[in-house]
Protein backbone atom coordinates (compact mmCIF):
# COMPACT_ATOMS: atom_id res chain seq x y z
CA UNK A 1 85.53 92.72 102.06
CA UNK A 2 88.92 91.86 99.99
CA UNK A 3 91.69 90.14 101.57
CA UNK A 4 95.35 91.38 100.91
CA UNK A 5 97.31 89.99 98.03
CA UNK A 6 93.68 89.56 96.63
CA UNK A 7 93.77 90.45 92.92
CA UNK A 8 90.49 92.99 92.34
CA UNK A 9 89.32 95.02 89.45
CA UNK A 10 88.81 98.12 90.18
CA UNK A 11 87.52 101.63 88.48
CA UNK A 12 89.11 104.27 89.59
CA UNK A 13 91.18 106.03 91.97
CA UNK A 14 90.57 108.75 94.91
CA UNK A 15 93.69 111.38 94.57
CA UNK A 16 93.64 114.68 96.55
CA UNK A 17 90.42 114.63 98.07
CA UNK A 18 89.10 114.08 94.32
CA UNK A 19 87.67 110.78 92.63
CA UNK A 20 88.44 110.08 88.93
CA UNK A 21 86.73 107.48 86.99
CA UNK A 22 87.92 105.44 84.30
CA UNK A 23 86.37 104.00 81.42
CA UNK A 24 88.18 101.05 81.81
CA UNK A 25 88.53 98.56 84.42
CA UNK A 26 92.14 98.68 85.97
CA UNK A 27 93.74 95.41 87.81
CA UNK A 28 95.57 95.69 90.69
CA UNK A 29 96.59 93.48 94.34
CA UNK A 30 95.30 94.49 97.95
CA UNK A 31 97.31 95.73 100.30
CA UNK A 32 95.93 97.10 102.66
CA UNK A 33 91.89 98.10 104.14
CA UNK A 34 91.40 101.54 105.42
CA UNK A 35 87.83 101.27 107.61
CA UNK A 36 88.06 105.41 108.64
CA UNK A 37 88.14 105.73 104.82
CA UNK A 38 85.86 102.76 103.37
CA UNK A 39 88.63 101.97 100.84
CA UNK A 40 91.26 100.25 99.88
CA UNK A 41 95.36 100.42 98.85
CA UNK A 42 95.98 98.37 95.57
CA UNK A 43 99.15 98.54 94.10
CA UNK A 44 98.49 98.63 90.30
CA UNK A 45 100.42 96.90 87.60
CA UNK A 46 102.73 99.77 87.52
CA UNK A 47 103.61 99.37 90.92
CA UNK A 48 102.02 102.55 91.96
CA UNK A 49 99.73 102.26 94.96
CA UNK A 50 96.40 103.69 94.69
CA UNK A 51 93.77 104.70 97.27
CA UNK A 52 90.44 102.84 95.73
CA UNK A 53 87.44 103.33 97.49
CA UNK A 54 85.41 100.02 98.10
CA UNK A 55 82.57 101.06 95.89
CA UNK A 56 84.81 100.84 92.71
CA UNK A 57 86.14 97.83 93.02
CA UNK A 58 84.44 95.41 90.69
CA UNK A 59 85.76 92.42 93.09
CA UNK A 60 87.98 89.28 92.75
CA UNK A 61 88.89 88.48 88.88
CA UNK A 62 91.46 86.26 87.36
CA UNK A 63 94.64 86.96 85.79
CA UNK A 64 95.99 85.06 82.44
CA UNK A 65 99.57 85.12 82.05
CA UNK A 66 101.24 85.20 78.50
């Protein structure tokens, strides 16, 4: 399990009752856990949240600024 304001990798996105995968690995912070749902809200680096399920998140990775 990810804590919140835990920075995760994560590949892909659930939208709409639909998954979509991407080919590459997107970075965003937890922000919430959703049990009923087995996933996860990350806000992005956009600043858009996303509903991730658990199974694509690739886990805790580190961020290099500049």
């Amino acid at each position: 399990m990810y804590k919140t304001g835990e920075t995760v990798r994560y590949w892909g996105v659930k939208t709409g009752g639909l998954t979509w995968l991407s080919s590459e690995a997107m970075i965003g912070k937890v922000i919430d856990w959703q049990r009923e749902k087995q996933s996860y809200k990350i806000e992005g680096q956009s600043g858009t949240i996303q509903d991730v399920p658990e199974r694509l998140i690739d886990g805790d990775c580190e961020v290099k600024s500049g």
